[in-house]
C-alpha atoms as a PDB file:
ATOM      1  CA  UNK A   1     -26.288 -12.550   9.914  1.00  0.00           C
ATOM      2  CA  UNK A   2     -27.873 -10.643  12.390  1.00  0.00           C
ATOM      3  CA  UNK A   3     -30.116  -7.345  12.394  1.00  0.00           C
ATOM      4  CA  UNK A   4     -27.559  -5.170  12.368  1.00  0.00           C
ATOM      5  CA  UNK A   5     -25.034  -6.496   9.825  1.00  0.00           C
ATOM      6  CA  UNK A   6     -28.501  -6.742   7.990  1.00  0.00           C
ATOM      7  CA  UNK A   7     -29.208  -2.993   8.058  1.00  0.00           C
ATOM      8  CA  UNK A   8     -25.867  -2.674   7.828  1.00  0.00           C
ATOM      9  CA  UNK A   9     -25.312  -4.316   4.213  1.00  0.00           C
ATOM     10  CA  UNK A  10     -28.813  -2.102   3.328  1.00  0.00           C
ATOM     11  CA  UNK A  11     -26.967   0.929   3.882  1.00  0.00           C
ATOM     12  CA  UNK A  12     -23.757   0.443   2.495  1.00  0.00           C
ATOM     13  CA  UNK A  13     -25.803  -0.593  -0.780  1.00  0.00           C
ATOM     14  CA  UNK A  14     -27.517   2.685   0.024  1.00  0.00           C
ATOM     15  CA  UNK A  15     -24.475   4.401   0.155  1.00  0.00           C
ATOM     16  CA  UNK A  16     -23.054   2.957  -3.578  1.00  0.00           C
ATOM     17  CA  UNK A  17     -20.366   0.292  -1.877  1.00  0.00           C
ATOM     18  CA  UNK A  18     -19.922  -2.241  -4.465  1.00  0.00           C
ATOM     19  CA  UNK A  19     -21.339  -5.657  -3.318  1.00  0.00           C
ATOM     20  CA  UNK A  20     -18.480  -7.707  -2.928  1.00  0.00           C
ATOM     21  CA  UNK A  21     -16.871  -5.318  -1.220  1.00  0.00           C
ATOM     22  CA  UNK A  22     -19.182  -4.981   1.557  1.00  0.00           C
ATOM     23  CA  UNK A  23     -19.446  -8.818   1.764  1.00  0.00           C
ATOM     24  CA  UNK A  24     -16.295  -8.803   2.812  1.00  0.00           C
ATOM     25  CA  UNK A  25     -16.069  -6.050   4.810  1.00  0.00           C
ATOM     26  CA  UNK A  26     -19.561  -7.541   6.976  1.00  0.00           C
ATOM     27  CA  UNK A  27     -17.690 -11.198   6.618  1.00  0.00           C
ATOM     28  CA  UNK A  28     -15.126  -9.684   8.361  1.00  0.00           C
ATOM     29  CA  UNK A  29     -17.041  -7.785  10.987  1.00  0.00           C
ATOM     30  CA  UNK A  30     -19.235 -10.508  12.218  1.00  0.00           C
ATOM     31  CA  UNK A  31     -16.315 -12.515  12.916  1.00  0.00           C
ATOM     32  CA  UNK A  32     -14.870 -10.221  14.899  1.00  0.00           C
ATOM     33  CA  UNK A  33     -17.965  -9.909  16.806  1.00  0.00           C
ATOM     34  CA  UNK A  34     -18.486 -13.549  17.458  1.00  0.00           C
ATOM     35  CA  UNK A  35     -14.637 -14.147  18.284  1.00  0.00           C
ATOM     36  CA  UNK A  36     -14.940 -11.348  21.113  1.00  0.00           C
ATOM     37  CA  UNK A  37     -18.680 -11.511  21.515  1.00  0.00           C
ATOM     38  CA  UNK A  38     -19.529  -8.086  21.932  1.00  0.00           C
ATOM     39  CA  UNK A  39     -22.293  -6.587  20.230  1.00  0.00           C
ATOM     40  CA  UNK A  40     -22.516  -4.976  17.746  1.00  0.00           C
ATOM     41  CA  UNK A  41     -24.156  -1.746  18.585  1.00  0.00           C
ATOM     42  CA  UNK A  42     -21.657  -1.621  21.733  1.00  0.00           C
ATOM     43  CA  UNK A  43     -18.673  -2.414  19.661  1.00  0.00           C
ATOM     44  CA  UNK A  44     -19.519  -0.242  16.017  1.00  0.00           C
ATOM     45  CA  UNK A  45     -21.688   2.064  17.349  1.00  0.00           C
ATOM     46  CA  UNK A  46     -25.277   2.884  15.589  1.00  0.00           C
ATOM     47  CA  UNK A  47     -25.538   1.425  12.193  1.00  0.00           C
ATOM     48  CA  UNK A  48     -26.068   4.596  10.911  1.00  0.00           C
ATOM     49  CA  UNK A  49     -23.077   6.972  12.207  1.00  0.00           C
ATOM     50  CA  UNK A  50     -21.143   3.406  11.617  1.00  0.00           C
ATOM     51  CA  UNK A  51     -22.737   3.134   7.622  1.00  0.00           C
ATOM     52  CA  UNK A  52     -21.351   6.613   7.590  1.00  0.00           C
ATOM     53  CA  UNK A  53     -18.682   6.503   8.839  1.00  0.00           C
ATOM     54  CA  UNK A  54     -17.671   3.608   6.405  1.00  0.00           C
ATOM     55  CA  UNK A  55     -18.662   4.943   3.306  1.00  0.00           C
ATOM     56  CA  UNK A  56     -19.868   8.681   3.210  1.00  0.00           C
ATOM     57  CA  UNK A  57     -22.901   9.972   0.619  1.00  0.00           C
ATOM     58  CA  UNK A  58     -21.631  11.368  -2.511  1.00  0.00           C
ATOM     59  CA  UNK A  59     -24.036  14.236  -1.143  1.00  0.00           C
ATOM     60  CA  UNK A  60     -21.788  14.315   2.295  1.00  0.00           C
ATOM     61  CA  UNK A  61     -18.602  14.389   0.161  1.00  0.00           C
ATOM     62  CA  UNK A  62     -19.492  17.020  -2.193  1.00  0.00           C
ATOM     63  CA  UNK A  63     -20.553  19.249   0.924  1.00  0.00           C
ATOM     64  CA  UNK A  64     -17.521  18.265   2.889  1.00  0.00           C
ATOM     65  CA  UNK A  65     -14.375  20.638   3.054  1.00  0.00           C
ATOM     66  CA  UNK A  66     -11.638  20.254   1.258  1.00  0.00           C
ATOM     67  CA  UNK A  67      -9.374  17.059   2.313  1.00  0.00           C
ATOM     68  CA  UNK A  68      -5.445  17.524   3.012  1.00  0.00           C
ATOM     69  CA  UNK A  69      -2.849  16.280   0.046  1.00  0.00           C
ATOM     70  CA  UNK A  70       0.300  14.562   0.870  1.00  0.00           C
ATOM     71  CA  UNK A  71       2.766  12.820  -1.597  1.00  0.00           C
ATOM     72  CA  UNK A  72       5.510  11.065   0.200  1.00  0.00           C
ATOM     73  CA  UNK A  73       7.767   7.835  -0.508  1.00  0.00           C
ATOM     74  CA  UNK A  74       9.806   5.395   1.092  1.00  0.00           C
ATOM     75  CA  UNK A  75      12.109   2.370   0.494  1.00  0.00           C
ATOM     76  CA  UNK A  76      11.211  -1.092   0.693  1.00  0.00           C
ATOM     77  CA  UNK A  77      12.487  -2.111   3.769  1.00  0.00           C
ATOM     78  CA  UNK A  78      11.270   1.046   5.564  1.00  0.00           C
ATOM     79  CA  UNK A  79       7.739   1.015   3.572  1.00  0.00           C
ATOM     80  CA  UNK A  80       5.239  -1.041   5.708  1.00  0.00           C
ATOM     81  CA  UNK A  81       6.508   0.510   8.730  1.00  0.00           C
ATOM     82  CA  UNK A  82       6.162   3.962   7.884  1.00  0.00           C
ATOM     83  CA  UNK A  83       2.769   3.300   6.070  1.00  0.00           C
ATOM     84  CA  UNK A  84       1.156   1.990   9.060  1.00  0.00           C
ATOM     85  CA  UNK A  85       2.295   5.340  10.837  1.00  0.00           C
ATOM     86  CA  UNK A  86       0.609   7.282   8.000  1.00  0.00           C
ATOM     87  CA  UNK A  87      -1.936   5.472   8.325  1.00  0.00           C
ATOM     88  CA  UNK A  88      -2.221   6.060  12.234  1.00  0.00           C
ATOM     89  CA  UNK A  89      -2.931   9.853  11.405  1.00  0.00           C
ATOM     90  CA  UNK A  90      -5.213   9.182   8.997  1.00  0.00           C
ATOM     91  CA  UNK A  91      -3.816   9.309   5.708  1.00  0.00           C
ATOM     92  CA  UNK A  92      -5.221   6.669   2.872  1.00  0.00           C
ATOM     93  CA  UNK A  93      -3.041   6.326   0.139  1.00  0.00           C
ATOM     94  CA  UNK A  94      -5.614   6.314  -2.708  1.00  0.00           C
ATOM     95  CA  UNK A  95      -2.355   5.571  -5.477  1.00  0.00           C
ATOM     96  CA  UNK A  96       0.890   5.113  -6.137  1.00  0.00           C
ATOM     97  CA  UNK A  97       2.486   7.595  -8.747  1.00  0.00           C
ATOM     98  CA  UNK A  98       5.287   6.273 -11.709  1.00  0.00           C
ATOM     99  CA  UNK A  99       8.147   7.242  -9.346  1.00  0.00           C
ATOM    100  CA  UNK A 100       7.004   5.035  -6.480  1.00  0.00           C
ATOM    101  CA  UNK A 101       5.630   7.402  -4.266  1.00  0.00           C
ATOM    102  CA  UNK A 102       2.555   7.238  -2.104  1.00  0.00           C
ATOM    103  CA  UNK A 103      -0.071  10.061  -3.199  1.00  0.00           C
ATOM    104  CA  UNK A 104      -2.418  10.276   0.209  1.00  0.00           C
ATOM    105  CA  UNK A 105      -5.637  11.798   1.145  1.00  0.00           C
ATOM    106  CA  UNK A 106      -6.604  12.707   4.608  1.00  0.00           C
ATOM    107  CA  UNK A 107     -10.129  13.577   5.252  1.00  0.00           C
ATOM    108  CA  UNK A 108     -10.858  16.439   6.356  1.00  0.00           C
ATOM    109  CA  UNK A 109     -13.383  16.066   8.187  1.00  0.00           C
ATOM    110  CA  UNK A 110     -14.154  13.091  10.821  1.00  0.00           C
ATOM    111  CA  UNK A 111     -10.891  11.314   9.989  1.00  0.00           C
ATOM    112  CA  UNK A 112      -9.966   7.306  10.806  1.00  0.00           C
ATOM    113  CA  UNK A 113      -6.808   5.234  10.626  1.00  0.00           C
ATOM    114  CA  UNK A 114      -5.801   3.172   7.744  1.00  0.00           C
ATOM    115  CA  UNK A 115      -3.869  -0.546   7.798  1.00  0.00           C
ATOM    116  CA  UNK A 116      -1.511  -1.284   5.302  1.00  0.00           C
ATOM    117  CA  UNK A 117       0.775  -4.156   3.925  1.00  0.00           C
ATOM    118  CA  UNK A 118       3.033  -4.337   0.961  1.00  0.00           C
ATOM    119  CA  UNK A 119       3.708  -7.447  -0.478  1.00  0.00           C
ATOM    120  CA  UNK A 120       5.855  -9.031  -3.394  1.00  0.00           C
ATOM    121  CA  UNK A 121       4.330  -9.132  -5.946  1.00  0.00           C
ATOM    122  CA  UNK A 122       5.578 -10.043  -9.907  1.00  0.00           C
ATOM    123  CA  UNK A 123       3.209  -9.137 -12.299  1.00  0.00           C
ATOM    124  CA  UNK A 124      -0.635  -8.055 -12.906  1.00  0.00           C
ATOM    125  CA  UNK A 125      -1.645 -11.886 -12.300  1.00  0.00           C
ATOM    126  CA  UNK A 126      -0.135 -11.953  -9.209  1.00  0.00           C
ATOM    127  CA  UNK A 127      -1.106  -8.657  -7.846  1.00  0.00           C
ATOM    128  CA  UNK A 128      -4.971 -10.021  -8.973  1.00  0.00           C
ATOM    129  CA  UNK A 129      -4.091 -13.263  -6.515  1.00  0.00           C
ATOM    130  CA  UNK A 130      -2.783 -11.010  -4.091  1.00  0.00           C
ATOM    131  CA  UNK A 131      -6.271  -8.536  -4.181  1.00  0.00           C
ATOM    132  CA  UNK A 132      -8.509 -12.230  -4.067  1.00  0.00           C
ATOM    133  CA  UNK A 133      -6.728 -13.626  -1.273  1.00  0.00           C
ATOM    134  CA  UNK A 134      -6.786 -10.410   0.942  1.00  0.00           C
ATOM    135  CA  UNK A 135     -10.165  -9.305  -0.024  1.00  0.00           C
ATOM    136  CA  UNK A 136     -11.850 -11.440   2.770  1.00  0.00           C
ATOM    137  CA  UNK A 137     -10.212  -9.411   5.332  1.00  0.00           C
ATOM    138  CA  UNK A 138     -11.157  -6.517   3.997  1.00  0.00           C
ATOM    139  CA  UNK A 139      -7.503  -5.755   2.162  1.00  0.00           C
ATOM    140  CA  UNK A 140      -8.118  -3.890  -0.670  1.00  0.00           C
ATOM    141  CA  UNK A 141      -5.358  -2.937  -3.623  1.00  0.00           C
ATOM    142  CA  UNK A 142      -3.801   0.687  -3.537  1.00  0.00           C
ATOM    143  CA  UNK A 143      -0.882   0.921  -5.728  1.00  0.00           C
ATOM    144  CA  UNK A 144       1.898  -0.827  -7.179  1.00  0.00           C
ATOM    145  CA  UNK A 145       5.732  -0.472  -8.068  1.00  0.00           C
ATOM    146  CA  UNK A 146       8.190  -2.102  -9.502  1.00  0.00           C
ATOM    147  CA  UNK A 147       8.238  -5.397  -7.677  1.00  0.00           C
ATOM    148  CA  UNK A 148       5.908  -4.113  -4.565  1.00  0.00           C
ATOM    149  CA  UNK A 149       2.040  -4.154  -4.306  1.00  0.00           C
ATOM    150  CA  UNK A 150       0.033  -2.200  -1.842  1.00  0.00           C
ATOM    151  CA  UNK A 151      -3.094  -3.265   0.068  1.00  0.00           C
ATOM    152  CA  UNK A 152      -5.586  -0.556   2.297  1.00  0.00           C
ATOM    153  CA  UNK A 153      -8.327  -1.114   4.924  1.00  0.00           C
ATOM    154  CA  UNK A 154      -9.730   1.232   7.399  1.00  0.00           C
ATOM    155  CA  UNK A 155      -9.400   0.642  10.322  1.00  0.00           C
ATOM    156  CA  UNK A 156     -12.847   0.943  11.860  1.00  0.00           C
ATOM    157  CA  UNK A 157     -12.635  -3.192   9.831  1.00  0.00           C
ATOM    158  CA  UNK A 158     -10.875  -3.784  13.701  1.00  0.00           C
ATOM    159  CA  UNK A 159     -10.911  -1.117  15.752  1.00  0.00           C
ATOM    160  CA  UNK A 160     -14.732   0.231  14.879  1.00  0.00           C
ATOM    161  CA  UNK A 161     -15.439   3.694  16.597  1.00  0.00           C
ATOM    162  CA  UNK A 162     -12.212   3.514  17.799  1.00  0.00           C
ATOM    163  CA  UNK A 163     -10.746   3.959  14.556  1.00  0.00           C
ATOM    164  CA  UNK A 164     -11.537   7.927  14.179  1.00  0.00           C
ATOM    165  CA  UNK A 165      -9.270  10.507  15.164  1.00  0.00           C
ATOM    166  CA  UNK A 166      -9.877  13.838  17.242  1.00  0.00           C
ATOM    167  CA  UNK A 167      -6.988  15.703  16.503  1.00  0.00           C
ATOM    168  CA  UNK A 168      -5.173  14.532  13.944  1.00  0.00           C
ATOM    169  CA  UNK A 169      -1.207  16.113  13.680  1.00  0.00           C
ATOM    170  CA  UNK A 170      -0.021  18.090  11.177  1.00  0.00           C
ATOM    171  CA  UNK A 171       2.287  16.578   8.003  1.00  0.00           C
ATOM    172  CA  UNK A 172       5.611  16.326   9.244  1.00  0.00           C
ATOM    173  CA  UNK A 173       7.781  18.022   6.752  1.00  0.00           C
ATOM    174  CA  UNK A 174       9.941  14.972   5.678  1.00  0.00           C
ATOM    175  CA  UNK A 175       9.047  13.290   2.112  1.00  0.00           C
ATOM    176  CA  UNK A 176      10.960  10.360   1.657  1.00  0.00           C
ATOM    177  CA  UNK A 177      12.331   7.821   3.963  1.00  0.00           C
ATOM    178  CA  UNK A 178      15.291   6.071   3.552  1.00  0.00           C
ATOM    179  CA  UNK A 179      17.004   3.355   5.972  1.00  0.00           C
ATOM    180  CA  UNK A 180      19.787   1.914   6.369  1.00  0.00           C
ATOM    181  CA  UNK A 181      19.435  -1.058   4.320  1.00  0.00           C
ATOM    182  CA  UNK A 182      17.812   0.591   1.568  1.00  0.00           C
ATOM    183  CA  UNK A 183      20.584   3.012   1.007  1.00  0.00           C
ATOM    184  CA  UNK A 184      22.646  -0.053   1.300  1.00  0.00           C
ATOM    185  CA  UNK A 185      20.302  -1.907  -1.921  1.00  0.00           C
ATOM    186  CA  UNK A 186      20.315   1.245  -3.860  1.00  0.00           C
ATOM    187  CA  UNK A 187      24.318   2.053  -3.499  1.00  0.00           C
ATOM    188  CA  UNK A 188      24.969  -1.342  -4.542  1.00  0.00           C
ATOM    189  CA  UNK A 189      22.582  -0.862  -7.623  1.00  0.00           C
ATOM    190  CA  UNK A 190      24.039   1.880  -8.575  1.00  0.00           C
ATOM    191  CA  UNK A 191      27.572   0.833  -8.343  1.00  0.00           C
ATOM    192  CA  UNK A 192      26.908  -2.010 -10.343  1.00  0.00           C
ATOM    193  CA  UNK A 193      24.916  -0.089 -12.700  1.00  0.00           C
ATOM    194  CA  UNK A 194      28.311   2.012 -12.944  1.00  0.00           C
ATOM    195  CA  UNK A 195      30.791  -0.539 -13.673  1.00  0.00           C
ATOM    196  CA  UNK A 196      28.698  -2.133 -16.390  1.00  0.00           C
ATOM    197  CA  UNK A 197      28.758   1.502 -17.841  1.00  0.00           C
ATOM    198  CA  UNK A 198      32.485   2.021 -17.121  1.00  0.00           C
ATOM    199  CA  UNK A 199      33.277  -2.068 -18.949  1.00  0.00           C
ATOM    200  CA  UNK A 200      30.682  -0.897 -22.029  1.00  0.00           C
ATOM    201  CA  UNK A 201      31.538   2.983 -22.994  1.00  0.00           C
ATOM    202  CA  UNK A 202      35.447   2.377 -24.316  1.00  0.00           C
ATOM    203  CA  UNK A 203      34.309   0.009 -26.685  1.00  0.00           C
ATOM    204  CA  UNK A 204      31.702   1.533 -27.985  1.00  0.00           C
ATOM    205  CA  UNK A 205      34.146   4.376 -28.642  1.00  0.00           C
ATOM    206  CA  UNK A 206      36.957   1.783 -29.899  1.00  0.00           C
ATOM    207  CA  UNK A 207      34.102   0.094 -31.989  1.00  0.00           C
ATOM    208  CA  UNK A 208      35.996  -2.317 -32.102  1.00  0.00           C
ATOM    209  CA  UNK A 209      34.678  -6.150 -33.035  1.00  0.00           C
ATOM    210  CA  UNK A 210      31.997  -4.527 -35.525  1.00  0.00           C
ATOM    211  CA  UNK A 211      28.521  -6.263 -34.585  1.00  0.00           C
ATOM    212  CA  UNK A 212      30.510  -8.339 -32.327  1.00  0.00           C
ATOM    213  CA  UNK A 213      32.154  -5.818 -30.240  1.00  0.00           C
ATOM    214  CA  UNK A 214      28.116  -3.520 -29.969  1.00  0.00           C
ATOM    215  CA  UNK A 215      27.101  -7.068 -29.105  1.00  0.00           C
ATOM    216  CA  UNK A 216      29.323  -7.429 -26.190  1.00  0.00           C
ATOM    217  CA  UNK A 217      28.477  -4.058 -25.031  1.00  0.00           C
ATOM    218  CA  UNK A 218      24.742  -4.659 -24.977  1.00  0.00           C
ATOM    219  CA  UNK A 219      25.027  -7.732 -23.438  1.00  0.00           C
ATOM    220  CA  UNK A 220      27.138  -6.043 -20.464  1.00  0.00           C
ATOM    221  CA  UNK A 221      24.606  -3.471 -19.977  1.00  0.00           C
ATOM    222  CA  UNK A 222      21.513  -5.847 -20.232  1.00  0.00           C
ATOM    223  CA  UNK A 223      23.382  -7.932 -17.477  1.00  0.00           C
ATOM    224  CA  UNK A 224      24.179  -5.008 -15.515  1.00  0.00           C
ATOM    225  CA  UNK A 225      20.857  -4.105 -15.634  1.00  0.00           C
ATOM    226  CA  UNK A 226      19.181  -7.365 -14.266  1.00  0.00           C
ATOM    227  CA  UNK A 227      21.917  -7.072 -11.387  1.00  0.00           C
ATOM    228  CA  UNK A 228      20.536  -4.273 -10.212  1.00  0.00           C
ATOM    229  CA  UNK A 229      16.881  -5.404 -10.906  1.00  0.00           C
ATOM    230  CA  UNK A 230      18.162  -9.012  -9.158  1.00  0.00           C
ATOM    231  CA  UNK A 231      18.931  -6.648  -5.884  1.00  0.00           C
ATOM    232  CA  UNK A 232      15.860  -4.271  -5.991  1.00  0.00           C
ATOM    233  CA  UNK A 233      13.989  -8.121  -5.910  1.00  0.00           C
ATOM    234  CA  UNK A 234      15.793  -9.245  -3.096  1.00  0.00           C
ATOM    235  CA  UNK A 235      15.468  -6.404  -0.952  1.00  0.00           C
ATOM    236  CA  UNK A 236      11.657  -6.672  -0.988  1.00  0.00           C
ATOM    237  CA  UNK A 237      11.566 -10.540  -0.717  1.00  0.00           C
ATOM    238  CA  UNK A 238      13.790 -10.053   2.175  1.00  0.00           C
ATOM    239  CA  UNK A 239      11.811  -7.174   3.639  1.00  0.00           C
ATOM    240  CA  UNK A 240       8.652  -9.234   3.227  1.00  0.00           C
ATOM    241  CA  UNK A 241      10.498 -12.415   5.132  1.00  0.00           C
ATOM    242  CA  UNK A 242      11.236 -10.308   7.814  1.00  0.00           C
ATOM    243  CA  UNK A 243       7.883  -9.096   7.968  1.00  0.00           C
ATOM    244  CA  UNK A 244       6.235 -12.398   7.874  1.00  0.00           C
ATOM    245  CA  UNK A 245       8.705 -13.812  10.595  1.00  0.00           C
ATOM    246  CA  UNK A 246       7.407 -10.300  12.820  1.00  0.00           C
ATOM    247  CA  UNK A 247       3.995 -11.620  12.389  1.00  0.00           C
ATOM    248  CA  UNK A 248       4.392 -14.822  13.120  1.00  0.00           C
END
């Protein structure tokens, strides 16, 4: 590693950036440097403004202003897309909230650009595969939903200096973003989730069947149920396909 990703890692541990992390993070830098061979200084800028600019002093935080709020969501298909343009204006998504929207913080002062991708993901084990996996490129988890994970990274990781913003724009006063095809997913849910409803109320009213007849009911709403679950999974697996084909 050279002198500067040297002084580097000394001030990030400086700084309180937890060790693995800022492996990672340096892995990820000095590859970047040696794939376009530019240095270091030229490319990051001093490694203190850089050490800063990476991971601010608890004293620089509690003296900074106030940063700017936003809560927003969107659907799975629209998601990455519409992260990434968050992102663009500088708004990290430190959480996801229990209705699936995106709680974001945009600092207030000196403000960069975030990368994001959303993967499928099907459970805490696989979200933990997910986080080791990324980690090397300096993805780190942000949230989770239903059948979504979330993964951050600033992007000075690529874009160094580059990465801050002037003049960022103000919040745009729309909150959630829908598309086409996930109004299509959800109206499909829901009129699935409807007929199951419609097939299960009259008998439980009739009762009839005893134990037999609650039975069938139950068992038409559970199925209705993983219908609509079965369609909220293959909109993101299809959404992540895409994706993945885009990158490609």
């Amino acid at each position: 590693m050279s002198d500067y990703f040297s002084a580097l890692a000394a001030r990030l541990r400086e700084r309180g950036v937890d060790g693995e992390r800022s492996r990672a993070l340096l892995d990820d830098l000095a590859a970047h440097t040696a794939e376009s061979g530019a240095d270091p200084v030229e490319e990051f800028g001093p490694v203190e403004e850089f050490a800063e600019a990476l991971a601010p002093s608890s004293e620089e935080a509690a003296e900074a202003p106030e940063d700017d709020v936003l809560v927003w969501s969107a659907d799975a298909f629209e998601g990455p897309a519409r992260l990434n343009e968050m992102g663009a204006q500088g708004w990290e998504v430190e959480r996801v909230d229990r209705l699936g929207r995106f709680v974001s913080r945009r600092a207030s002062e000196r403000p960069q650009t975030w990368e994001y991708r959303q993967e499928p993901s099907h459970g805490r084990g696989d979200r933990e595969r997910l986080a080791e996996r990324l980690a090397p490129e300096g993805w780190e988890p942000c949230g989770h939903w239903s059948v979504l994970a979330y993964f951050k990274r600033p992007g000075s990781v690529t874009a160094g200096p580059g990465a801050g913003i002037d003049s960022p724009p103000g919040p745009g006063r729309r909150r959630y973003f829908l598309g086409a095809r996930g109004a299509l997913a959800i109206g499909v849910s829901l009129v699935v989730a409807v007929a199951a409803g419609l097939w299960s109320f009259p008998r439980l009213l009739e009762g009839s069947g005893g134990a037999a007849g609650w039975a069938g009911s139950a068992v038409g709403a559970v199925a209705g149920a993983l219908v609509v679950t079965g369609v909220f999974r293959g909109a993101a697996r299809l959404a992540a396909a895409r994706r993945d084909r885009a990158r490609d």
